[in-house]
Protein backbone atom coordinates (compact mmCIF):
# COMPACT_ATOMS: atom_id res chain seq x y z
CA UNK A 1 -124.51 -168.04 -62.12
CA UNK A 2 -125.08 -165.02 -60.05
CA UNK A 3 -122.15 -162.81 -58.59
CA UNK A 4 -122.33 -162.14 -55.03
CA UNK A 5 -121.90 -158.61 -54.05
CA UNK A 6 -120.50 -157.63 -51.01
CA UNK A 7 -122.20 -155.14 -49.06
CA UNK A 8 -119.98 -152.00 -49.72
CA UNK A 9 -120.22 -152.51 -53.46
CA UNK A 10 -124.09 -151.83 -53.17
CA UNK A 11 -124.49 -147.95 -52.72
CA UNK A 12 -128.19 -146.38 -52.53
CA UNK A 13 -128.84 -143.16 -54.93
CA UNK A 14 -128.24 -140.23 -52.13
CA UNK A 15 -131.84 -138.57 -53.78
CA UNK A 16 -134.11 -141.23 -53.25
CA UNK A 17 -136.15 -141.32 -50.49
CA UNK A 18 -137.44 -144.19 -48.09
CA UNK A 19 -140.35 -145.66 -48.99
CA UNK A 20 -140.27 -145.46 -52.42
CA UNK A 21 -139.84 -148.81 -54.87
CA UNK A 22 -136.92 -148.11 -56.99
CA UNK A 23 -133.92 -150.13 -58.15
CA UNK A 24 -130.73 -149.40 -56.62
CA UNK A 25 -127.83 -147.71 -58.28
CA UNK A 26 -125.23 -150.98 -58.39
CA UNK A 27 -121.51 -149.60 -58.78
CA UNK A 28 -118.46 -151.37 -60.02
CA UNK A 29 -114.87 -150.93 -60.39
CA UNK A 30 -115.36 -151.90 -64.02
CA UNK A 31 -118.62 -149.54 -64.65
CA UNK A 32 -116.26 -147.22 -62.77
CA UNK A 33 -113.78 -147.33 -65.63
CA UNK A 34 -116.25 -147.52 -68.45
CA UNK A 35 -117.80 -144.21 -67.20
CA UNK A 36 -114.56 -142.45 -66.90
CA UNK A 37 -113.84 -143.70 -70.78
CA UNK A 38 -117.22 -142.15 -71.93
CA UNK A 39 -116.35 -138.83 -70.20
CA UNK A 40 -113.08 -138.93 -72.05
CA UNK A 41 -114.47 -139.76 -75.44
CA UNK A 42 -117.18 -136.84 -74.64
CA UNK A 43 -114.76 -134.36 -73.66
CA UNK A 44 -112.59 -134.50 -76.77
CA UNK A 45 -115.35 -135.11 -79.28
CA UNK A 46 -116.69 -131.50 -77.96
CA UNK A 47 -113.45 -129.70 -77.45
CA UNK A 48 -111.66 -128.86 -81.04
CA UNK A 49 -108.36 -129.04 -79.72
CA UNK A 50 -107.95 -132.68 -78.42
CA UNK A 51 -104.65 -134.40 -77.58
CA UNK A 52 -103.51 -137.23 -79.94
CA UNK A 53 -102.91 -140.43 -78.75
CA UNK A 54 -100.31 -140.88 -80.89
CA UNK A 55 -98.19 -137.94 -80.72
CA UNK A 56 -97.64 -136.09 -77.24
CA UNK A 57 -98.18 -132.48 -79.21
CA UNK A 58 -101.45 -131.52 -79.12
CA UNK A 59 -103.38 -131.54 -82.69
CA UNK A 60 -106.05 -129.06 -84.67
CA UNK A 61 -109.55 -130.54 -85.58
CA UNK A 62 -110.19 -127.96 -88.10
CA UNK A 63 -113.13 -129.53 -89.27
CA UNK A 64 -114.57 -128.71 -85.94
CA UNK A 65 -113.55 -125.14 -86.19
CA UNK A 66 -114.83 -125.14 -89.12
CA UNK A 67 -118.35 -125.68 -88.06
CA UNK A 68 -117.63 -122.94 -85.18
CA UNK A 69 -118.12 -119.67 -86.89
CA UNK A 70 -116.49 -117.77 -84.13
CA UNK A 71 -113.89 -119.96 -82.95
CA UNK A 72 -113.05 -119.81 -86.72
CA UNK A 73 -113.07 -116.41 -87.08
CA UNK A 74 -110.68 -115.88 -84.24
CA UNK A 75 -108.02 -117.44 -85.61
CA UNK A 76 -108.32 -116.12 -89.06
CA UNK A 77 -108.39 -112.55 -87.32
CA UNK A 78 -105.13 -113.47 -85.09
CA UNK A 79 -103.49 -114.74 -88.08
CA UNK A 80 -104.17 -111.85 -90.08
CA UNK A 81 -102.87 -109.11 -86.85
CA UNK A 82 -99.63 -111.88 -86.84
CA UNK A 83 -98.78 -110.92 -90.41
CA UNK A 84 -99.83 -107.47 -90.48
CA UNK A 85 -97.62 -106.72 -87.20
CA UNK A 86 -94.67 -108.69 -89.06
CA UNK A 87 -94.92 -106.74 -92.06
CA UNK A 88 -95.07 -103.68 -89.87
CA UNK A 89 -91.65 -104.64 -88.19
CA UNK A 90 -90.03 -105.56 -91.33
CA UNK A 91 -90.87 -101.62 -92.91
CA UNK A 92 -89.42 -100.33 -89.61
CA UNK A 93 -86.32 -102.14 -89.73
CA UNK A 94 -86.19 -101.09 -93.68
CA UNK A 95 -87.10 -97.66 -93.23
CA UNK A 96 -84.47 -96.94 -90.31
CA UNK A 97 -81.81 -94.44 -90.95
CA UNK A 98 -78.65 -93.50 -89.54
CA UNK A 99 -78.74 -90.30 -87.26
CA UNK A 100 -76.26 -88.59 -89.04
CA UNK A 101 -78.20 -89.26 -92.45
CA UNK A 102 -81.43 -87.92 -91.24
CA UNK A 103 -79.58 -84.63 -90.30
CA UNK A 104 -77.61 -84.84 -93.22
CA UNK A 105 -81.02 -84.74 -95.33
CA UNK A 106 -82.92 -82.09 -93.00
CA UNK A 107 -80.32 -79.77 -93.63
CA UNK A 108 -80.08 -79.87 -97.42
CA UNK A 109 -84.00 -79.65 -97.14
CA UNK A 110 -83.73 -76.69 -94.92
CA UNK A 111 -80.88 -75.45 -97.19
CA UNK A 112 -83.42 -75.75 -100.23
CA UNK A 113 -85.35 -73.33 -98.77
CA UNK A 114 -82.95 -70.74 -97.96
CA UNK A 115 -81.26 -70.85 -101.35
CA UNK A 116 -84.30 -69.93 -103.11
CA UNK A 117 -84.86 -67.07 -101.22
CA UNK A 118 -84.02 -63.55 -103.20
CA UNK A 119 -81.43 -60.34 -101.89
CA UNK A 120 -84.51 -58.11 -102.50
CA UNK A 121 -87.11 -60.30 -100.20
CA UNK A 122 -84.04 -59.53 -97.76
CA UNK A 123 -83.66 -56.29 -97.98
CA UNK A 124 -85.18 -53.90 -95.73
CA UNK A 125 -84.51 -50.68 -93.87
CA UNK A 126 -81.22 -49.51 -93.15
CA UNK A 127 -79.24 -46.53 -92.17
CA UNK A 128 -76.02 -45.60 -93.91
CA UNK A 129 -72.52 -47.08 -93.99
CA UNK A 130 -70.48 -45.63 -91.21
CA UNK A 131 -66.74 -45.46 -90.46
CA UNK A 132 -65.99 -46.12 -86.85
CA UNK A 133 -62.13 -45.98 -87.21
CA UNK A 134 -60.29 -45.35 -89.67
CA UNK A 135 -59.86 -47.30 -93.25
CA UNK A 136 -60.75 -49.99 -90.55
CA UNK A 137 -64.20 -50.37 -89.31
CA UNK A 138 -67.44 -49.64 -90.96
CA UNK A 139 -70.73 -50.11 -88.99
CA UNK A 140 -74.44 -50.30 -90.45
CA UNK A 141 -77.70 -50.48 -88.63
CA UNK A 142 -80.67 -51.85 -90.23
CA UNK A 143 -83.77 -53.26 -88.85
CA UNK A 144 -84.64 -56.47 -86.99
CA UNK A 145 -84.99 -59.78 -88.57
CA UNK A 146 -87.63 -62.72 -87.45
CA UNK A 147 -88.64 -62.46 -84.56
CA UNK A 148 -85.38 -60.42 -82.52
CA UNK A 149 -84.76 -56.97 -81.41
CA UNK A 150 -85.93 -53.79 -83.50
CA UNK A 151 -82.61 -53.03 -85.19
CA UNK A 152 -79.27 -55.00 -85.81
CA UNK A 153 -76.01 -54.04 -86.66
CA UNK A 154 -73.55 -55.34 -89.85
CA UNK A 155 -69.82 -54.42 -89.02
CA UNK A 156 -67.31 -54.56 -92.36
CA UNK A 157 -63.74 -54.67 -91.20
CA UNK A 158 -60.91 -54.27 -93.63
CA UNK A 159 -57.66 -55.81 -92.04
CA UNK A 160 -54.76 -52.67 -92.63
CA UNK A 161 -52.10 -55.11 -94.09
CA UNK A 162 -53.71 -53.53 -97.69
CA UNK A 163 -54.68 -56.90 -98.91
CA UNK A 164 -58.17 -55.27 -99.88
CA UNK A 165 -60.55 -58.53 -98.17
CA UNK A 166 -62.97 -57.45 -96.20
CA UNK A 167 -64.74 -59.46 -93.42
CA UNK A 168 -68.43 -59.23 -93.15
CA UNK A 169 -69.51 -59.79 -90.16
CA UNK A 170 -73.39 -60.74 -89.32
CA UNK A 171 -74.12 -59.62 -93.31
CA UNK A 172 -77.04 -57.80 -94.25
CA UNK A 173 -78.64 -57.44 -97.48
CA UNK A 174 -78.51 -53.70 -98.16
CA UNK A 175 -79.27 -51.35 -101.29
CA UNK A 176 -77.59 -51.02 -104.22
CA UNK A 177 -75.69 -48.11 -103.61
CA UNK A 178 -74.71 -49.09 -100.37
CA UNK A 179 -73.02 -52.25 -102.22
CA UNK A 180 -71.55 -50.06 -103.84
CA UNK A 181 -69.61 -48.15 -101.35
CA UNK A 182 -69.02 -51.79 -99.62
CA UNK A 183 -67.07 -52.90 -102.78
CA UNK A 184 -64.84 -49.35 -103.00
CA UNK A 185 -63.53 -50.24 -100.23
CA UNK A 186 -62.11 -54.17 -101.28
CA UNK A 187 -63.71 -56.98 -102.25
CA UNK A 188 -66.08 -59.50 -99.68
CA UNK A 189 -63.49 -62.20 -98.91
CA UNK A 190 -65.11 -63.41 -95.52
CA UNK A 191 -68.49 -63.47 -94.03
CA UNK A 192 -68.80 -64.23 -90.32
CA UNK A 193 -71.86 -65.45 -89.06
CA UNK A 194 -71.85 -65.12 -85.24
CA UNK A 195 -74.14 -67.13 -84.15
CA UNK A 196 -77.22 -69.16 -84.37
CA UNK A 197 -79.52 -66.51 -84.31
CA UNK A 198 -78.07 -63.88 -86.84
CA UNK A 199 -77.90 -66.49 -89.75
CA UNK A 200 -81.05 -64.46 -91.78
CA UNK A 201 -79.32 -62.87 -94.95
CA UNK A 202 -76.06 -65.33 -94.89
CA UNK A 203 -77.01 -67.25 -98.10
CA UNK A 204 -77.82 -64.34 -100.06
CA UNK A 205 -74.24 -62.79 -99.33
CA UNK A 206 -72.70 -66.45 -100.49
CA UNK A 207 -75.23 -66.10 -103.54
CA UNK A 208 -74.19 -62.53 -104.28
CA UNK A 209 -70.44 -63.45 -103.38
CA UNK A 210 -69.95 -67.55 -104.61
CA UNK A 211 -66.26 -67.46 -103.56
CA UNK A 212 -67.20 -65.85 -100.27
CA UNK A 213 -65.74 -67.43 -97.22
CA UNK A 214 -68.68 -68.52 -94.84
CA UNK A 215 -67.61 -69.16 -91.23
CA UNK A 216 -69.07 -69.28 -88.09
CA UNK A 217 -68.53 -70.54 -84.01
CA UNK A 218 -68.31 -74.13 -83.84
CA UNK A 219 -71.09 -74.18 -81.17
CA UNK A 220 -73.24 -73.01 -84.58
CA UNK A 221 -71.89 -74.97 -87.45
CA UNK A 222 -75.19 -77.43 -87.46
CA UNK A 223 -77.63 -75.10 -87.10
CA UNK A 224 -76.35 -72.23 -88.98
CA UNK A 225 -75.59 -75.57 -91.78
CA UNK A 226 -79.39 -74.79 -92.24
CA UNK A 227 -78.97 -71.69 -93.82
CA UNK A 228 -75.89 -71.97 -95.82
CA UNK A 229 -72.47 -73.96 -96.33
CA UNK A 230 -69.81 -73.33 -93.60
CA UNK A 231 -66.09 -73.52 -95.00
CA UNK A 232 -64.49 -73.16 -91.41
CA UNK A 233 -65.42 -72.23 -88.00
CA UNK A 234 -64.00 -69.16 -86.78
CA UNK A 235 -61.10 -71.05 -84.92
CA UNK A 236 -60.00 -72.51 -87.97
CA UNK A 237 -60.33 -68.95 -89.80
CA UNK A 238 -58.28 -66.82 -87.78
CA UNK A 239 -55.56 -69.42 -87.78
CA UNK A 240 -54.90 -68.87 -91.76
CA UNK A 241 -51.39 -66.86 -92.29
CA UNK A 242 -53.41 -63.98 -93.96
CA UNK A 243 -55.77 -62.98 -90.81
CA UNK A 244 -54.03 -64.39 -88.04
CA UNK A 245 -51.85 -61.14 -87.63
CA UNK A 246 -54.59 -59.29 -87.40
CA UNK A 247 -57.48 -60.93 -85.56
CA UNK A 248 -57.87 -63.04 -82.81
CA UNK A 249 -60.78 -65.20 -81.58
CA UNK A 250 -61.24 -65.96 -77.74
CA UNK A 251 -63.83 -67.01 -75.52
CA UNK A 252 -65.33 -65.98 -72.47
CA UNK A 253 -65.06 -68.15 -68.87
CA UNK A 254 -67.89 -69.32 -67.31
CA UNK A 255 -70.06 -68.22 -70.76
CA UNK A 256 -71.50 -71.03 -73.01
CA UNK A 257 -70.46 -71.96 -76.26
CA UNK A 258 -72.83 -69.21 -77.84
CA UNK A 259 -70.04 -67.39 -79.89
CA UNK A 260 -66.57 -65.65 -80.40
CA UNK A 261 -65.02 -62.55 -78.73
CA UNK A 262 -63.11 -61.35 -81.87
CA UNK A 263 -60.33 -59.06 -81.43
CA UNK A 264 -59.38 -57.26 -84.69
CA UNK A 265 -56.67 -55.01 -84.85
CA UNK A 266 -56.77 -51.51 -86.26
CA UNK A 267 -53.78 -50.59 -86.37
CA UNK A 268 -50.76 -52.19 -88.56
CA UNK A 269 -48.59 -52.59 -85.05
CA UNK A 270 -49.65 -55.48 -82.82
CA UNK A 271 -49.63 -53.29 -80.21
CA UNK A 272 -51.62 -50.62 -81.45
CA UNK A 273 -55.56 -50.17 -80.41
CA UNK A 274 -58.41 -53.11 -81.57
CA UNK A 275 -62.23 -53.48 -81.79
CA UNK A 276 -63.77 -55.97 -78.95
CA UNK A 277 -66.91 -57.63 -81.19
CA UNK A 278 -69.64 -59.42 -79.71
CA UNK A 279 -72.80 -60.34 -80.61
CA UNK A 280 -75.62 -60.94 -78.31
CA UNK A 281 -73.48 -61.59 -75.12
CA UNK A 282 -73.52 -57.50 -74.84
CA UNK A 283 -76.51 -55.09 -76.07
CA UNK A 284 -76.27 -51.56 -76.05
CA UNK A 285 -80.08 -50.61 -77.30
CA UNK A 286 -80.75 -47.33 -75.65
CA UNK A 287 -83.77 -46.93 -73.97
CA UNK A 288 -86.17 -44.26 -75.93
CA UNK A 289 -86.96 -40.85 -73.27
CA UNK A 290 -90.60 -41.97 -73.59
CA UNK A 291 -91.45 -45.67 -74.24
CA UNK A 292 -94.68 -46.83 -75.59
CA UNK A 293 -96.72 -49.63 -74.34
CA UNK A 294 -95.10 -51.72 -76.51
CA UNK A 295 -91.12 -50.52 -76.07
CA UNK A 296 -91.58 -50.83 -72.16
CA UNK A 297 -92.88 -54.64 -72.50
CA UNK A 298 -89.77 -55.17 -74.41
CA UNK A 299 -87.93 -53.59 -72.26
CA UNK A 300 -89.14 -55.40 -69.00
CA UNK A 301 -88.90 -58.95 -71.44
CA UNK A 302 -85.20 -58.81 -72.80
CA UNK A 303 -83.62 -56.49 -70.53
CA UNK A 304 -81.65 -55.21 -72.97
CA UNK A 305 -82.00 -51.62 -73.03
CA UNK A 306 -79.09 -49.53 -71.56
CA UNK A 307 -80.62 -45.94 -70.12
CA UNK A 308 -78.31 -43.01 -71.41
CA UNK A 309 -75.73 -41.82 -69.57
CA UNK A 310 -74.87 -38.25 -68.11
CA UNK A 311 -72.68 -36.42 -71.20
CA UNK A 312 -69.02 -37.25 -70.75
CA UNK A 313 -69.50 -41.05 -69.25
CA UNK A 314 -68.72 -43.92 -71.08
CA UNK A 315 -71.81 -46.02 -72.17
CA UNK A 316 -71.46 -49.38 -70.56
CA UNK A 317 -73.40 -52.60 -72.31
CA UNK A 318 -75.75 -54.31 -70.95
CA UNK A 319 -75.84 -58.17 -69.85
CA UNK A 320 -79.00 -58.81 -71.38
CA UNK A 321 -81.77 -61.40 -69.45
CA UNK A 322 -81.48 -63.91 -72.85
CA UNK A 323 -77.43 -64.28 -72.02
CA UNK A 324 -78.11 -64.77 -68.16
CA UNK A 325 -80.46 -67.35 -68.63
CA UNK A 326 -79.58 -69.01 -71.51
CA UNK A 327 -75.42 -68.01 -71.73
CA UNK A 328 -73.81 -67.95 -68.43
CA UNK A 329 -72.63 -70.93 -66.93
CA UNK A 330 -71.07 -69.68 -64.32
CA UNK A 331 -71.14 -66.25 -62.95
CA UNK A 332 -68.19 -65.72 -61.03
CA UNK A 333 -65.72 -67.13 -63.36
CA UNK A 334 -67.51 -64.41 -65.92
CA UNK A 335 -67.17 -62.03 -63.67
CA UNK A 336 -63.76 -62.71 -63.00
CA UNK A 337 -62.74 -62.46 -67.00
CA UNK A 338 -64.13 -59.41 -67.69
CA UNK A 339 -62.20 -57.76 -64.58
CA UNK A 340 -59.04 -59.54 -66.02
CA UNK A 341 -59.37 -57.86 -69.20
CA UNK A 342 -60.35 -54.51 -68.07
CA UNK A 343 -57.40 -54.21 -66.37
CA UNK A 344 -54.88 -56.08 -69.15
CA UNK A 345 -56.25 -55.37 -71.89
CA UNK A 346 -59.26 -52.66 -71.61
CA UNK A 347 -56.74 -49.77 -72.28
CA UNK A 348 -56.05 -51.02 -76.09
CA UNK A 349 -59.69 -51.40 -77.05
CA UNK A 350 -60.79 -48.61 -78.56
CA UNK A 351 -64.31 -49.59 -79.91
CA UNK A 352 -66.88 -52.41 -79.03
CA UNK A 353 -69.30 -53.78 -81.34
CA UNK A 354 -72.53 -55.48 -80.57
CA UNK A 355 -75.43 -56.80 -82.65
CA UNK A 356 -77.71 -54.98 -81.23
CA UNK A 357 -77.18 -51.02 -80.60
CA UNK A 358 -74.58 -48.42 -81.10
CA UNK A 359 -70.92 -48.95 -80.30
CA UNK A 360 -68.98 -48.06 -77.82
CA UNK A 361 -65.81 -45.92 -78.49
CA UNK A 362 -63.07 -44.52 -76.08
CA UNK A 363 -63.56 -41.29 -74.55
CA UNK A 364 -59.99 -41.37 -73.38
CA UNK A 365 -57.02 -43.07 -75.05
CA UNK A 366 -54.99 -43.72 -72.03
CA UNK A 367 -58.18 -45.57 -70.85
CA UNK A 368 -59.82 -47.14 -73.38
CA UNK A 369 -63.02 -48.93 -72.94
CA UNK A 370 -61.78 -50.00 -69.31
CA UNK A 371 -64.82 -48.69 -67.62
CA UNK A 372 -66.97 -50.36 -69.90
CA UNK A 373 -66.12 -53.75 -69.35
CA UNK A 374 -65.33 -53.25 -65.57
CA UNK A 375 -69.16 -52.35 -65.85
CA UNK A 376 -70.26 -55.38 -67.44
CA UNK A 377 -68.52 -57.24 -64.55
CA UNK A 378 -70.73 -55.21 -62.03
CA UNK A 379 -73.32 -56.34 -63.54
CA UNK A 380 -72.29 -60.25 -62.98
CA UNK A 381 -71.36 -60.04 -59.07
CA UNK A 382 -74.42 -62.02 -58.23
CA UNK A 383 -77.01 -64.27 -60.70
CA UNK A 384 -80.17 -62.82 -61.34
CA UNK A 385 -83.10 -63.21 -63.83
């Protein structure tokens, strides 16, 4: 028997037109449901990922990727970048070292280096042993190392308690007959490396000297490390009962941790005269009558060079442009020291020693070198380049 439609379940296709004889589209809440099934089923047979009607997770049809080329070669590439990126990770964690280990090994690699290095691929030009005071200081200029000014200076210093050590400080390797006159006066029982920078012939001294003392500022221990062992810094030196009577390390307000003023006393009484030694905080490089194209450049670059003065004046040192960019921290408490020495303590100094240049000895003894240093705080009243 036939089922009577109402008049809302009979819809007309919206693309046919009047007039034409065709059968009408008939819609029902069942064919409605069947349709929607068959969409379904469609859907998921087509899509290789399909939810499981089981499980709420959704499932793999592999066998469908596995007639997709690509979408099969996707996943064997991201696979492949998953494990490759894991094993990545996993060699990074292995392979990372402690800070201290890494430094640890790039010093005994840079150490390798220096240690194979000869005295005689060292040795260069050098001007003759000199005594600056007497049976106490010794002086010897030789030329530049690396990269750094023309000419440096190696200062021996033989304490005069008549122990027979001598301190060598910033050692350079010299000739044979210079050795020589080093080792008539006592044996090498300290070298002092005094800073970063003038660390170029240390390890052949230790080599030449094994039971040599090596020390240097603490400011330099890691990087002068590179070069050769440090036994102490220079703080921990001039504490020992054998040198501390006889020299004293300070520092310098307001300059950085670059080095050590040492004080070393020439005399037997405390109160006698002493040597002020620096190394690249002061220069005293004098500046040649006629400079070459090459000596002015240097000249207007480190700032170094001190221009003669009149016969009869005191030579005062220079503040060069390296230690007012790269040294001072704070110019008026520099300033401030070196007046406060000049006026306590520039009358007992008798000699200064630089790195770089001649020294400076007292033209008068009631004086001293107290026009020297109240020069040097001139020359830090006001920061410049």
């Amino acid at each position: 028997m036939m089922r009577t439609l109402s008049r809302s379940k009979v819809k007309k296709s919206s693309h046919l037109r009047e007039g034409t004889d065709c059968i009408p589209t008939i819609t029902t809440k069942r064919s409605i449901a069947k349709s929607s099934a068959k969409q379904t089923q469609h859907k998921n047979r087509s899509d290789p990922i399909r939810s499981d009607p089981i499980r709420s997770r959704p499932t793999i049809n592999y066998q469908k990727m596995t007639n997709n080329p690509s979408l099969g070669t996707v996943a064997v590439a991201t696979a492949g970048a998953a494990l490759v990126g894991a094993a990545f990770y996993k060699a990074r964690l292995s392979k990372k070292v402690d800070p201290e280990a890494k430094r640890a090994e790039e010093i005994r690699s840079s150490r390798a280096k220096w240690d194979s290095e000869t005295w005689d691929e060292h040795l260069g030009k050098h001007g003759e042993l000199r005594e600056i005071w007497p049976d106490t200081l010794y002086m010897l200029e030789a030329e530049g190392c690396g990269q750094g000014p023309p000419e440096r200076n190696m200062c021996i210093y033989r304490p005069p308690g008549g122990s027979g050590r001598l301190v060598i400080w910033n050692g350079i390797a010299v000739n044979d007959e210079t050795i020589s006159e080093i080792e008539k006066l006592g044996k090498p029982a300290v070298l002092v490396v005094p800073n970063c920078y003038h660390r170029c012939c240390s390890a052949v001294w230790k080599k030449k000297y094994p039971n040599m003392m090596v020390v240097c500022p603490e400011a330099a221990v890691d990087c002068a490390s590179e070069a050769v062992g440090i036994d102490k810094t220079i703080d921990e030196w001039v504490d020992m009962p054998e040198y501390k009577r006889y020299i004293q390390a300070t520092t310098i307000d307001g300059w950085g941790p670059l080095e050590n003023v040492l004080e070393l006393q020439l005399g037997k009484s405390s109160r006698g005269k002493k040597a002020f030694v620096v190394c690249d905080m002061l220069f005293t490089v004098p500046l040649p009558e006629k400079p070459g194209y090459m000596e002015s450049f240097m000249f207007w670059l480190f700032d170094s060079f001190v221009v003669p003065p009149p016969e009869g004046e005191m030579v005062v040192p220079k503040v060069a442009r390296i230690s007012r960019i790269f040294a001072i921290q704070n110019w008026p408490k520099a300033e401030q020291w070196y007046r406060t020495y000049a006026k306590e303590h520039g009358k007992d100094v008798a000699v200064i020693v630089v790195g770089h240049g001649p020294p400076v000895v007292e033209m008068n003894k009631d004086e001293g070198c107290t026009k020297a240093f109240e020069g040097v705080a001139d020359q830090l009243m006001k920061p410049r380049w």
